[in-house]
ModelCIF file with pLDDT and N, C-alpha, C, O atoms, coordinates in Angstrom:
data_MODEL
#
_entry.id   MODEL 
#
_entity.id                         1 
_entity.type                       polymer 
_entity.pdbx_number_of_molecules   1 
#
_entity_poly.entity_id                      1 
_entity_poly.type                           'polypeptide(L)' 
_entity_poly.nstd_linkage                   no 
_entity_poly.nstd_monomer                   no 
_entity_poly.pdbx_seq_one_letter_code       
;(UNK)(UNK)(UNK)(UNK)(UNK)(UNK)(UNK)(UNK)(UNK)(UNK)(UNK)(UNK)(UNK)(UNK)(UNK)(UNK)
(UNK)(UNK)(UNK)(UNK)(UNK)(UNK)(UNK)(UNK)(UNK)(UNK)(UNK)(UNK)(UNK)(UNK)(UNK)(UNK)
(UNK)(UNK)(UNK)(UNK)(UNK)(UNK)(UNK)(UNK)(UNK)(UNK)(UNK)(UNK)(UNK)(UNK)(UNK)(UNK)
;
_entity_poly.pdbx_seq_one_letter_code_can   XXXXXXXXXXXXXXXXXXXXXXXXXXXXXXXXXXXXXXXXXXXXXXXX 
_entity_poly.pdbx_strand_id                 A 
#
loop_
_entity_poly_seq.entity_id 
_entity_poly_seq.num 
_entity_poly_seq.mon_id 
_entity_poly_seq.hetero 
1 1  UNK n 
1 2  UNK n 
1 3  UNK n 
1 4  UNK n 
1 5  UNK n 
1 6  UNK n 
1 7  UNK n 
1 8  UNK n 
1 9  UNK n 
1 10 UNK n 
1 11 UNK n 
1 12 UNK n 
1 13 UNK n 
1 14 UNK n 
1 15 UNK n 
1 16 UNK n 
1 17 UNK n 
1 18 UNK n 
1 19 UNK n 
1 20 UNK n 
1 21 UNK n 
1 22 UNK n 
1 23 UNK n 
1 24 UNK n 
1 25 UNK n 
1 26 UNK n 
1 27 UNK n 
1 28 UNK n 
1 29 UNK n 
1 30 UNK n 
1 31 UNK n 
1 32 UNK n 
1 33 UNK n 
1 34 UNK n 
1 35 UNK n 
1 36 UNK n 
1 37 UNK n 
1 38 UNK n 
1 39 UNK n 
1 40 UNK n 
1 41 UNK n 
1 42 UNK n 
1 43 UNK n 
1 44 UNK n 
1 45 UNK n 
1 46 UNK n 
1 47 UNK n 
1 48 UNK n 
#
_struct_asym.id          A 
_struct_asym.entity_id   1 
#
loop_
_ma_qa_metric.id 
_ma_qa_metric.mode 
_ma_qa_metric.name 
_ma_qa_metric.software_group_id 
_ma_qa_metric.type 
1 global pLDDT . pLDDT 
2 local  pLDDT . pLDDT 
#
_ma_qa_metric_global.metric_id      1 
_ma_qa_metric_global.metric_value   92.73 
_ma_qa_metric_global.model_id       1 
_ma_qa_metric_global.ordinal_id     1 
#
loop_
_ma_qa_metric_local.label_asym_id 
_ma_qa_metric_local.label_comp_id 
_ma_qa_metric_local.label_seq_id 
_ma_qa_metric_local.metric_id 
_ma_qa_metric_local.metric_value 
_ma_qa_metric_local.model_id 
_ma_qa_metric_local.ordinal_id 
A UNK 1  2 93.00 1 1  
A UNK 2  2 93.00 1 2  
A UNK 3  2 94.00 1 3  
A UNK 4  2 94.00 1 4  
A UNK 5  2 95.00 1 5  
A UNK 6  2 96.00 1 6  
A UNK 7  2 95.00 1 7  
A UNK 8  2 95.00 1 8  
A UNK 9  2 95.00 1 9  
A UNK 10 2 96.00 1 10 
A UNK 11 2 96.00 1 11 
A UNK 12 2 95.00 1 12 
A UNK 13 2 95.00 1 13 
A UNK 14 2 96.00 1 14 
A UNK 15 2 96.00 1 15 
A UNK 16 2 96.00 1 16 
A UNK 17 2 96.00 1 17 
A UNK 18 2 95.00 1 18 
A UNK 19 2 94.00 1 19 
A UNK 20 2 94.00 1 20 
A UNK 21 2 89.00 1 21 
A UNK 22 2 86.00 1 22 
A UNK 23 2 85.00 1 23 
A UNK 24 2 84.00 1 24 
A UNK 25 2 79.00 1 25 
A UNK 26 2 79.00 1 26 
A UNK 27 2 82.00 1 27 
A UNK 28 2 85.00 1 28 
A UNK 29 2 89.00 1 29 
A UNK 30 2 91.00 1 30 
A UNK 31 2 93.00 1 31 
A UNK 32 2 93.00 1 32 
A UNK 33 2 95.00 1 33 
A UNK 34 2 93.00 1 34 
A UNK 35 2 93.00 1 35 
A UNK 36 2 92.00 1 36 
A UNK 37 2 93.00 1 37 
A UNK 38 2 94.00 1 38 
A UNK 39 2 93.00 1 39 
A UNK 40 2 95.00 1 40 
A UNK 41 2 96.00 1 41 
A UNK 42 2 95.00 1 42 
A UNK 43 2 95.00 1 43 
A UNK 44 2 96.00 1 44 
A UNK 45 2 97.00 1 45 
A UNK 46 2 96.00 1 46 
A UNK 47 2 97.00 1 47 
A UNK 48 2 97.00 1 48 
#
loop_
_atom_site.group_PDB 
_atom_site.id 
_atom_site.type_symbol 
_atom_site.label_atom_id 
_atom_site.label_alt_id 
_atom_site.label_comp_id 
_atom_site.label_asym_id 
_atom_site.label_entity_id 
_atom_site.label_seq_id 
_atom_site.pdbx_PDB_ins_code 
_atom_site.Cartn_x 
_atom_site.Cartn_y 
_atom_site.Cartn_z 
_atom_site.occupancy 
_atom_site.B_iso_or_equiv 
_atom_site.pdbx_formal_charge 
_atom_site.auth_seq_id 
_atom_site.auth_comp_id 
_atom_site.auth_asym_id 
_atom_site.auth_atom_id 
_atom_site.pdbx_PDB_model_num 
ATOM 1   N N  . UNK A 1 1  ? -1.579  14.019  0.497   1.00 93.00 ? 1  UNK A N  1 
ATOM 2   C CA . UNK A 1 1  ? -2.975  14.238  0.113   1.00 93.00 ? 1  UNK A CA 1 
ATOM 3   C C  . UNK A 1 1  ? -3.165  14.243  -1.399  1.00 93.00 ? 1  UNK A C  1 
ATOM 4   O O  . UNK A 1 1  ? -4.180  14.444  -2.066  1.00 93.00 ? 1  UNK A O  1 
ATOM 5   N N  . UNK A 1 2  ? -1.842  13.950  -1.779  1.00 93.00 ? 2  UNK A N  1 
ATOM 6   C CA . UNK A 1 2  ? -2.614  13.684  -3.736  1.00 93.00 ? 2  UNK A CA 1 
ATOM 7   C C  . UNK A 1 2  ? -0.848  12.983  -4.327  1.00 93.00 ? 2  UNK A C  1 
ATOM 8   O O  . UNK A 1 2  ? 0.267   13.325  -3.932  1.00 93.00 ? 2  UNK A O  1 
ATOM 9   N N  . UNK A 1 3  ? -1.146  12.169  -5.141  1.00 94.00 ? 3  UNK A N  1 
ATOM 10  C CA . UNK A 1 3  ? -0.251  11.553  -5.679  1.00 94.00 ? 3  UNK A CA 1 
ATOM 11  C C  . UNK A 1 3  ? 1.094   12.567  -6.404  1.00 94.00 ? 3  UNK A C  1 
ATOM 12  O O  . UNK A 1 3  ? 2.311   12.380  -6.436  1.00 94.00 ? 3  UNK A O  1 
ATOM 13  N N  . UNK A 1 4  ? 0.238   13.659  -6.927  1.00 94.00 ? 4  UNK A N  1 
ATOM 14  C CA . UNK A 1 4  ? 1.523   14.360  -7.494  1.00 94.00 ? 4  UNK A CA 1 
ATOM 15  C C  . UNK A 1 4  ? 2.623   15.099  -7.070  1.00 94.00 ? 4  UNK A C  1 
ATOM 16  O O  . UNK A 1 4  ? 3.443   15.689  -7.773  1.00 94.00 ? 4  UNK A O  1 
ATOM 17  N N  . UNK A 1 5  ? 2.526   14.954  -5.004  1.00 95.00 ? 5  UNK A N  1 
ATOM 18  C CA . UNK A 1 5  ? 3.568   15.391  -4.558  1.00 95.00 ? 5  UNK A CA 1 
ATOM 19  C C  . UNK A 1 5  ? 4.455   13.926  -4.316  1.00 95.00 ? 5  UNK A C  1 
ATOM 20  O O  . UNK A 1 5  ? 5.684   13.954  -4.248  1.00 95.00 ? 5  UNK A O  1 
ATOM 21  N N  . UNK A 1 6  ? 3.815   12.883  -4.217  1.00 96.00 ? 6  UNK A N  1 
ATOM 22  C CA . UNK A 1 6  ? 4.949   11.769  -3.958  1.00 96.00 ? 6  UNK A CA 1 
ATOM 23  C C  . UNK A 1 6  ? 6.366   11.500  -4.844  1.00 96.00 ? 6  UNK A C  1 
ATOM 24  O O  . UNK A 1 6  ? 6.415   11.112  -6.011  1.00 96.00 ? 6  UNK A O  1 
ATOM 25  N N  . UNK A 1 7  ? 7.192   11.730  -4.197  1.00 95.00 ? 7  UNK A N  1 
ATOM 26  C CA . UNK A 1 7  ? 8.176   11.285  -4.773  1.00 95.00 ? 7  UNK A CA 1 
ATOM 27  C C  . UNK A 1 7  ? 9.604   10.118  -5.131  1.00 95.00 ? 7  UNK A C  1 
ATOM 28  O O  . UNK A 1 7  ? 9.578   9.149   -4.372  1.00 95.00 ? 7  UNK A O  1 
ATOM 29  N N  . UNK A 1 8  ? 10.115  10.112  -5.572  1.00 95.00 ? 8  UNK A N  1 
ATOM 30  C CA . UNK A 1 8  ? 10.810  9.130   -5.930  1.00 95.00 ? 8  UNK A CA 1 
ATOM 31  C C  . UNK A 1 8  ? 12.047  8.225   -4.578  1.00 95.00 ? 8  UNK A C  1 
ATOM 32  O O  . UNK A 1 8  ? 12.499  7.080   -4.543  1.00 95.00 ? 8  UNK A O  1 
ATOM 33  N N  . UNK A 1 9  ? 12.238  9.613   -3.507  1.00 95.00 ? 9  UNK A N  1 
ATOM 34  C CA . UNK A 1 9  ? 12.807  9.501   -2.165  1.00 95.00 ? 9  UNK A CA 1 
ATOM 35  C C  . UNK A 1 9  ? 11.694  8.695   -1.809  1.00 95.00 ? 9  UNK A C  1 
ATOM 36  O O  . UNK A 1 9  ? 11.833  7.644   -1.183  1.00 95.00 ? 9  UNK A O  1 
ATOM 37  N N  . UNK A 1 10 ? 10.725  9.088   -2.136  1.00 96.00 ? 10 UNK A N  1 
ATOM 38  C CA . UNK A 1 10 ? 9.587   8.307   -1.021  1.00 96.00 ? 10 UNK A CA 1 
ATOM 39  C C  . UNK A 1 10 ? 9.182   7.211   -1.379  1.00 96.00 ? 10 UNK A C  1 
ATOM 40  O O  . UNK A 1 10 ? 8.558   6.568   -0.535  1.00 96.00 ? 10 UNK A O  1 
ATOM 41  N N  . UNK A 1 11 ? 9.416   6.516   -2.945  1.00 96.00 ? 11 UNK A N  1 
ATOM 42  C CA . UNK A 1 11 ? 8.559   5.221   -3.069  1.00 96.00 ? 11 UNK A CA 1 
ATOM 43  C C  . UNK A 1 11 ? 10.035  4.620   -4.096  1.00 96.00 ? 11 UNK A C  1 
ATOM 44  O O  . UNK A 1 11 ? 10.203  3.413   -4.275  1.00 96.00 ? 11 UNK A O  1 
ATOM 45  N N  . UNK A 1 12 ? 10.674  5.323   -4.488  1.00 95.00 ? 12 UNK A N  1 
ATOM 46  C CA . UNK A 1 12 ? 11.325  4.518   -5.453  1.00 95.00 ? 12 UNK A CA 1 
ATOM 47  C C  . UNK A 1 12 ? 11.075  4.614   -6.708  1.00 95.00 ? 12 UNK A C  1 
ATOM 48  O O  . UNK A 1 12 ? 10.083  5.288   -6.987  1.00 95.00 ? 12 UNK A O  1 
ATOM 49  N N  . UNK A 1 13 ? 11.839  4.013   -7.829  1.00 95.00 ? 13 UNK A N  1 
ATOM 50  C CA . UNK A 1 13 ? 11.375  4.268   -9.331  1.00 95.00 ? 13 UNK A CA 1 
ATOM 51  C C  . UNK A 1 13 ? 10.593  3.764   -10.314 1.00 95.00 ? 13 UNK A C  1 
ATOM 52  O O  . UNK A 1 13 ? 10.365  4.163   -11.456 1.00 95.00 ? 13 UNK A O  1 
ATOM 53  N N  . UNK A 1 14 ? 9.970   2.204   -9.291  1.00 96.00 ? 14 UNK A N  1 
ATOM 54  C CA . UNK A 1 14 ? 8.875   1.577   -9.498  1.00 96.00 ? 14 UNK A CA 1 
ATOM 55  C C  . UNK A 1 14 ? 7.967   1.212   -8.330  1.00 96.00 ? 14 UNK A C  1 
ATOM 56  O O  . UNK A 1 14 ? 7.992   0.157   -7.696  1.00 96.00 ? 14 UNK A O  1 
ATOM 57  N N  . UNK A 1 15 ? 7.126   2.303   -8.141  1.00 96.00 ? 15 UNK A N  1 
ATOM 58  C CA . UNK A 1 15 ? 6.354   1.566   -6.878  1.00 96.00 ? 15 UNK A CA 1 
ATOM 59  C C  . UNK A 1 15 ? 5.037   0.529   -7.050  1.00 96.00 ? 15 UNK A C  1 
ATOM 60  O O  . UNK A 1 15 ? 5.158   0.214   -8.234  1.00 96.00 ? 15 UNK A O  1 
ATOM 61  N N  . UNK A 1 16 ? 4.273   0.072   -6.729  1.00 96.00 ? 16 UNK A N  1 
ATOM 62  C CA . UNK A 1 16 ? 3.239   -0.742  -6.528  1.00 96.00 ? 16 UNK A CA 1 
ATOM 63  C C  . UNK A 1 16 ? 2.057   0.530   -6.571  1.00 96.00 ? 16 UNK A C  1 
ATOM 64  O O  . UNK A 1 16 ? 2.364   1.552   -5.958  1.00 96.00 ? 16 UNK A O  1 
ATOM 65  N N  . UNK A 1 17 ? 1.268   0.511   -6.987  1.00 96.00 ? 17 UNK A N  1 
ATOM 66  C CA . UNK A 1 17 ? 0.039   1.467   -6.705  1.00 96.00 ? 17 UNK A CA 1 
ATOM 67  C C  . UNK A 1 17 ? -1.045  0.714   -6.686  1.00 96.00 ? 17 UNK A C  1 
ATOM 68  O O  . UNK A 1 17 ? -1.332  0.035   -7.671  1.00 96.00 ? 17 UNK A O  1 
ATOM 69  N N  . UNK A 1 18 ? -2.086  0.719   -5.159  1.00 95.00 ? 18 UNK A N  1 
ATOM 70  C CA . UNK A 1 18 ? -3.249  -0.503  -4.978  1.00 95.00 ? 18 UNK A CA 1 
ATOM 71  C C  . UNK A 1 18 ? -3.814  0.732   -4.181  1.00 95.00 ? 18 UNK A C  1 
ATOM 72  O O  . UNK A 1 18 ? -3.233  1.748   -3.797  1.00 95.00 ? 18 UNK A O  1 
ATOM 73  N N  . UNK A 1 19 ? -5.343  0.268   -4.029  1.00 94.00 ? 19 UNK A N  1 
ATOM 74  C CA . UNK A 1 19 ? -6.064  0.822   -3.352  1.00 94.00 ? 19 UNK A CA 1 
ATOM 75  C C  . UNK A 1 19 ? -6.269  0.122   -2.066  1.00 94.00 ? 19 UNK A C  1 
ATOM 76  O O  . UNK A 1 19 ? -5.905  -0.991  -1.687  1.00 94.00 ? 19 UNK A O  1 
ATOM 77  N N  . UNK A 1 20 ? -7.022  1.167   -1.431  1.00 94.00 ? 20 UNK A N  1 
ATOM 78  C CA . UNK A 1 20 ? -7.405  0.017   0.119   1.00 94.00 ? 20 UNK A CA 1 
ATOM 79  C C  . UNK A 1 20 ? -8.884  -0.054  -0.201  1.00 94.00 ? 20 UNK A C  1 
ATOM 80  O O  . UNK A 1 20 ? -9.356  0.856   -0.883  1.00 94.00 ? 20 UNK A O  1 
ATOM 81  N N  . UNK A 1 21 ? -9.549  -0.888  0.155   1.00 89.00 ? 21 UNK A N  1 
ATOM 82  C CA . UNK A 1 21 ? -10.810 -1.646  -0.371  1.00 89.00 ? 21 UNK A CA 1 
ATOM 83  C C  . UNK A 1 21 ? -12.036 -1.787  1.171   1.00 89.00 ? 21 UNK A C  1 
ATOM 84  O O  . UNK A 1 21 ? -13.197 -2.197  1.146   1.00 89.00 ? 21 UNK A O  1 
ATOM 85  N N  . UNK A 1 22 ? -11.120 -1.210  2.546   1.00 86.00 ? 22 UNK A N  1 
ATOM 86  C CA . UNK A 1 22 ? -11.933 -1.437  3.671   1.00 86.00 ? 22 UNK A CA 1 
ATOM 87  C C  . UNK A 1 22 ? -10.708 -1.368  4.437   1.00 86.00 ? 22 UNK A C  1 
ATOM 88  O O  . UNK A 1 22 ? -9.525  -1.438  4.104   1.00 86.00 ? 22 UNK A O  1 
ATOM 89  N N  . UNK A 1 23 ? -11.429 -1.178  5.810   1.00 85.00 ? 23 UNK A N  1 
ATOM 90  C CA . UNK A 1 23 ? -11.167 -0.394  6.846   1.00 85.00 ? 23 UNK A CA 1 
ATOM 91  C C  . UNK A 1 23 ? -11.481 -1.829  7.905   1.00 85.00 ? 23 UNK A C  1 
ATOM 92  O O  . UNK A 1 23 ? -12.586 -2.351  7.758   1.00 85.00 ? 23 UNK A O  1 
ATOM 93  N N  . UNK A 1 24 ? -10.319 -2.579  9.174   1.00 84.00 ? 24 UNK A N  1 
ATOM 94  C CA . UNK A 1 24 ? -10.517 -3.533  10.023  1.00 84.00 ? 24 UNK A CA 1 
ATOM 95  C C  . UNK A 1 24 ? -11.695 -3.423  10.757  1.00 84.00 ? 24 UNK A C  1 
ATOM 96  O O  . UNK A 1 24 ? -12.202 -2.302  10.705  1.00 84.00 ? 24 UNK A O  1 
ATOM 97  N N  . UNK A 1 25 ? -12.355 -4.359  11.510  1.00 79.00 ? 25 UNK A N  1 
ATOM 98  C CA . UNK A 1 25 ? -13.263 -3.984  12.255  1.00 79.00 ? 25 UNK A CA 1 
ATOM 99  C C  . UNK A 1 25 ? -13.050 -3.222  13.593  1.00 79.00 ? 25 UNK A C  1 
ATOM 100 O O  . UNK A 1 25 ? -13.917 -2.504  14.092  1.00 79.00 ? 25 UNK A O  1 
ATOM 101 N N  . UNK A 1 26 ? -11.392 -3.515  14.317  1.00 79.00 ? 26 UNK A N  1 
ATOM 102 C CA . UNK A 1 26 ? -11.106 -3.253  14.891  1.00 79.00 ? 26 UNK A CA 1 
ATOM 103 C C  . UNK A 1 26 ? -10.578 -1.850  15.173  1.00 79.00 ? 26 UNK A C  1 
ATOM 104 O O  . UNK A 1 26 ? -10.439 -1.405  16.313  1.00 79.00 ? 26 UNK A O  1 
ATOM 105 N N  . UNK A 1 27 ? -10.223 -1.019  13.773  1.00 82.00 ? 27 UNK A N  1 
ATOM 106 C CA . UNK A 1 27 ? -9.645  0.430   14.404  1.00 82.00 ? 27 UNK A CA 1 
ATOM 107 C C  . UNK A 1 27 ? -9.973  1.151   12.826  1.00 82.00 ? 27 UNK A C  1 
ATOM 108 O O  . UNK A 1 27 ? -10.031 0.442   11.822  1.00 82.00 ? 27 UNK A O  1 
ATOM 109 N N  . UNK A 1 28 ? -10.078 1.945   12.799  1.00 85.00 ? 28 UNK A N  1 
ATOM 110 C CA . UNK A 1 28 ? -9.791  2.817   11.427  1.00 85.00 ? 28 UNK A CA 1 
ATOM 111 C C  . UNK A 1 28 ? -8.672  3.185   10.819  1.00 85.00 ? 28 UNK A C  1 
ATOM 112 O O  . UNK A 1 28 ? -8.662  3.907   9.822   1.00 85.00 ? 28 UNK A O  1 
ATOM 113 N N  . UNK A 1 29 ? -7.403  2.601   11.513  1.00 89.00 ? 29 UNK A N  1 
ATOM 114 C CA . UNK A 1 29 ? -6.500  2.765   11.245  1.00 89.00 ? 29 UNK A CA 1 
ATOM 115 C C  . UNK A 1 29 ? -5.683  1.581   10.358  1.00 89.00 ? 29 UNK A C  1 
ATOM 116 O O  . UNK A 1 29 ? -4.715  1.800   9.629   1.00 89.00 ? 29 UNK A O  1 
ATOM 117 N N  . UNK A 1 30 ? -6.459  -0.025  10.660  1.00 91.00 ? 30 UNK A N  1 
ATOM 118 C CA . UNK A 1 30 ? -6.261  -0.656  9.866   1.00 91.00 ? 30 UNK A CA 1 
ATOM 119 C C  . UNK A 1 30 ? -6.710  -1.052  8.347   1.00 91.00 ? 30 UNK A C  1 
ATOM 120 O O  . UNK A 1 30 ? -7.741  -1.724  8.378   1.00 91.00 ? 30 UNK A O  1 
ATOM 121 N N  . UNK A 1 31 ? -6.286  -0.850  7.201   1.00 93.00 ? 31 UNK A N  1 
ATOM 122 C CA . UNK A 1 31 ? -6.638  -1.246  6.132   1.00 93.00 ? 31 UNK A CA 1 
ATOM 123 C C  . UNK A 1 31 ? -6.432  -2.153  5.423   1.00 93.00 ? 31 UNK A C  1 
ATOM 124 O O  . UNK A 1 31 ? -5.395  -2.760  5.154   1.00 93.00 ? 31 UNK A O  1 
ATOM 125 N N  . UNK A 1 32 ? -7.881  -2.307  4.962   1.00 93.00 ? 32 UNK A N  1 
ATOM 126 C CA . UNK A 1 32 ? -7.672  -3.893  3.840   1.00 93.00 ? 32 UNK A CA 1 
ATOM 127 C C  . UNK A 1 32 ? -7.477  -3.633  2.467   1.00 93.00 ? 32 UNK A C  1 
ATOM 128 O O  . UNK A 1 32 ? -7.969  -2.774  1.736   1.00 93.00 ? 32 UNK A O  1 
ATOM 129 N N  . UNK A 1 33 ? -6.556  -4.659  2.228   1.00 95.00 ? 33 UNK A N  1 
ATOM 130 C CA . UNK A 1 33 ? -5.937  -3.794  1.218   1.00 95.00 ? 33 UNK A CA 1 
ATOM 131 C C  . UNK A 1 33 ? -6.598  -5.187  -0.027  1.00 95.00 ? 33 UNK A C  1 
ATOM 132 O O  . UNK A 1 33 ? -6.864  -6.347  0.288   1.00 95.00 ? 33 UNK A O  1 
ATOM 133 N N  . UNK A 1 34 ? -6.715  -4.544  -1.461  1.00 93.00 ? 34 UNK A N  1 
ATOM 134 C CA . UNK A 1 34 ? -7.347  -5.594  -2.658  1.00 93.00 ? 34 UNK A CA 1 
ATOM 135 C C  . UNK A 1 34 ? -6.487  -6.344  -2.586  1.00 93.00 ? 34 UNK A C  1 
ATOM 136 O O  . UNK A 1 34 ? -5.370  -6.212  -2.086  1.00 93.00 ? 34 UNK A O  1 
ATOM 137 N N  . UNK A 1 35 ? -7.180  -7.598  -3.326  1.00 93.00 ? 35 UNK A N  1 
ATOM 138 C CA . UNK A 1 35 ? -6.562  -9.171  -3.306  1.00 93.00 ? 35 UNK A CA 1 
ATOM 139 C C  . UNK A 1 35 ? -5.634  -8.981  -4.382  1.00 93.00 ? 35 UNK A C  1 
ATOM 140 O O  . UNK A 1 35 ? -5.095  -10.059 -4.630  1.00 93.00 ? 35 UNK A O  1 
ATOM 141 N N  . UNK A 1 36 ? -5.199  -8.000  -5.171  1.00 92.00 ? 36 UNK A N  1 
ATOM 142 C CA . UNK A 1 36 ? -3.882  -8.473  -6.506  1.00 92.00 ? 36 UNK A CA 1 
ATOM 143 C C  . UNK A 1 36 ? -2.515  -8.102  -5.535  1.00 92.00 ? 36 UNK A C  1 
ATOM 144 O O  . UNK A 1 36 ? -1.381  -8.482  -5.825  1.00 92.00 ? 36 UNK A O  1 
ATOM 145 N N  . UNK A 1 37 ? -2.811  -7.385  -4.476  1.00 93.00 ? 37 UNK A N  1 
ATOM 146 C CA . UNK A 1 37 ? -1.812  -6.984  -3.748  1.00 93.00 ? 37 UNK A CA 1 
ATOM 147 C C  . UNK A 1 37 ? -1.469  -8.125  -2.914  1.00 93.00 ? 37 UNK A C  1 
ATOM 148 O O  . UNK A 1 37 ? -0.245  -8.232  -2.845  1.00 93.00 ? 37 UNK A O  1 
ATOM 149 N N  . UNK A 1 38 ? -1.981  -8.861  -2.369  1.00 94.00 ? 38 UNK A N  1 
ATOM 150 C CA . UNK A 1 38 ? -1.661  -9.961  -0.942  1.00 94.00 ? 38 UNK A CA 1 
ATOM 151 C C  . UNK A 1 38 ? -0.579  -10.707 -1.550  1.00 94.00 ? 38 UNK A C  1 
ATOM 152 O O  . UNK A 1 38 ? 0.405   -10.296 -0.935  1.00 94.00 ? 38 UNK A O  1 
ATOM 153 N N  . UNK A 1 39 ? -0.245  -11.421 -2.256  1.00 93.00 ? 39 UNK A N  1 
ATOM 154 C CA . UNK A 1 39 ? 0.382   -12.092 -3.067  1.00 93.00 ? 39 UNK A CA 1 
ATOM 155 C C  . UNK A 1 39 ? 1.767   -10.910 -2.746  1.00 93.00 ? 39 UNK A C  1 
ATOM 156 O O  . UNK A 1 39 ? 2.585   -11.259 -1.895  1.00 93.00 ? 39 UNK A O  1 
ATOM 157 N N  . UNK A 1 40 ? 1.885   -10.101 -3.165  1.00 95.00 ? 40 UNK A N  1 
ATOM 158 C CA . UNK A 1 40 ? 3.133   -9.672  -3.389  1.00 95.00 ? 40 UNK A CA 1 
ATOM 159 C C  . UNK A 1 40 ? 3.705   -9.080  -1.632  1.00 95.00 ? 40 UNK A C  1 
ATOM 160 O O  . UNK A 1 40 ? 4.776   -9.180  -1.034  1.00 95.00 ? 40 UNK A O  1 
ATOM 161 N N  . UNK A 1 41 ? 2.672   -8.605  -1.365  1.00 96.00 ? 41 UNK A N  1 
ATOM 162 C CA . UNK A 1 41 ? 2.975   -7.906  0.149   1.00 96.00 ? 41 UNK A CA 1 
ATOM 163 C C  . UNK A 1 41 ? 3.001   -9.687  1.466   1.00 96.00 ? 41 UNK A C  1 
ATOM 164 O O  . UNK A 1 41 ? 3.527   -9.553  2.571   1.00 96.00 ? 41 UNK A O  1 
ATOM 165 N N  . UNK A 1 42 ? 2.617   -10.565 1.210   1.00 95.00 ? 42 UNK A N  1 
ATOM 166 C CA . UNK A 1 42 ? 2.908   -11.378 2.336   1.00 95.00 ? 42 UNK A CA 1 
ATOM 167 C C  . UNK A 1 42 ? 4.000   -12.006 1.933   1.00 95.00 ? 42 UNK A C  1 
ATOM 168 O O  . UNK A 1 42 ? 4.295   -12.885 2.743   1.00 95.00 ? 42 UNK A O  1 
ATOM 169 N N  . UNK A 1 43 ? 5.015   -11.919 0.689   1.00 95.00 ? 43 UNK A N  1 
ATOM 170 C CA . UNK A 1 43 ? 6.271   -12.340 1.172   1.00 95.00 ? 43 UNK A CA 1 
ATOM 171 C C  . UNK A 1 43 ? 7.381   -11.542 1.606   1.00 95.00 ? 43 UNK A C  1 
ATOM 172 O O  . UNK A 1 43 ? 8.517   -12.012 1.648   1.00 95.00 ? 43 UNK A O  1 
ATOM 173 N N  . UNK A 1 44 ? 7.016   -9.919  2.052   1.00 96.00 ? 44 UNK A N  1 
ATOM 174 C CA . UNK A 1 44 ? 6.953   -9.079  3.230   1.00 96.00 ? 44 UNK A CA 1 
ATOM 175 C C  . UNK A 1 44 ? 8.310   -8.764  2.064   1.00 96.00 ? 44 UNK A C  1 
ATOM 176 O O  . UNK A 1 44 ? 9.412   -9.313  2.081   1.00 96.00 ? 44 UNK A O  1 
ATOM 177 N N  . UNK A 1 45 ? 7.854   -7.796  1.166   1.00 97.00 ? 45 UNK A N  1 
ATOM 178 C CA . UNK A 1 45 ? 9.387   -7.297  0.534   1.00 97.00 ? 45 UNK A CA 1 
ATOM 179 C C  . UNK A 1 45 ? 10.443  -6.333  1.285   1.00 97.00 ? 45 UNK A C  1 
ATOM 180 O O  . UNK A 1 45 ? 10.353  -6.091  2.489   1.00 97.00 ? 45 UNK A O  1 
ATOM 181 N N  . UNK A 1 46 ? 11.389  -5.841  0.504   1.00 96.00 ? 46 UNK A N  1 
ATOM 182 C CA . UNK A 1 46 ? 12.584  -5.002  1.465   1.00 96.00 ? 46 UNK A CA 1 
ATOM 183 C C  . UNK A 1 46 ? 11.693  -3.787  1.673   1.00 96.00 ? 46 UNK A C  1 
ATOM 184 O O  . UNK A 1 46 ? 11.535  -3.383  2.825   1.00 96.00 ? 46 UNK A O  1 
ATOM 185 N N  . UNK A 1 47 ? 11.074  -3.147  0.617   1.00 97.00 ? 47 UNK A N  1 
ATOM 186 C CA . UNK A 1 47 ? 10.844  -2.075  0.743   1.00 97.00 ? 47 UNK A CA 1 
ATOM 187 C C  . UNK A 1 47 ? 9.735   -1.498  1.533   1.00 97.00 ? 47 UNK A C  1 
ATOM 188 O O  . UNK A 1 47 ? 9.400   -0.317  1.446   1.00 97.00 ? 47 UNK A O  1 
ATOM 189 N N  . UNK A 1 48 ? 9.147   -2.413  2.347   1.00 97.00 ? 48 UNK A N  1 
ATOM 190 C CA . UNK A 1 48 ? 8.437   -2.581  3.414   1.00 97.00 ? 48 UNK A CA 1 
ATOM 191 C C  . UNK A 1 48 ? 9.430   -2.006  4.294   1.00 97.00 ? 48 UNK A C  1 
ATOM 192 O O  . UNK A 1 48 ? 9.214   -1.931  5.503   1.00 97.00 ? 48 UNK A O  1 
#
């Protein structure tokens, strides 16, 4: 619930930080995530 408990176990020592921009039509559980991100997330990295 707030960035300043995340930690380094949890993302690593350089993470990506993007917002989500919208919500699927289909569930609230899916999010759309901004366009500077697609580029890096569809060649589906390790840390996925």
């Amino acid at each position: 619930t707030s960035e300043s408990v995340i930690t380094k176990e949890m993302v690593g020592q350089k993470p990506l930080k993007i917002k989500a921009v919208g919500l699927g039509t289909l569930s609230p559980s899916d999010l759309i995530l901004e366009q500077t991100a697609v580029g890096e997330l569809e060649k589906l990295p390790a840390y996925l």
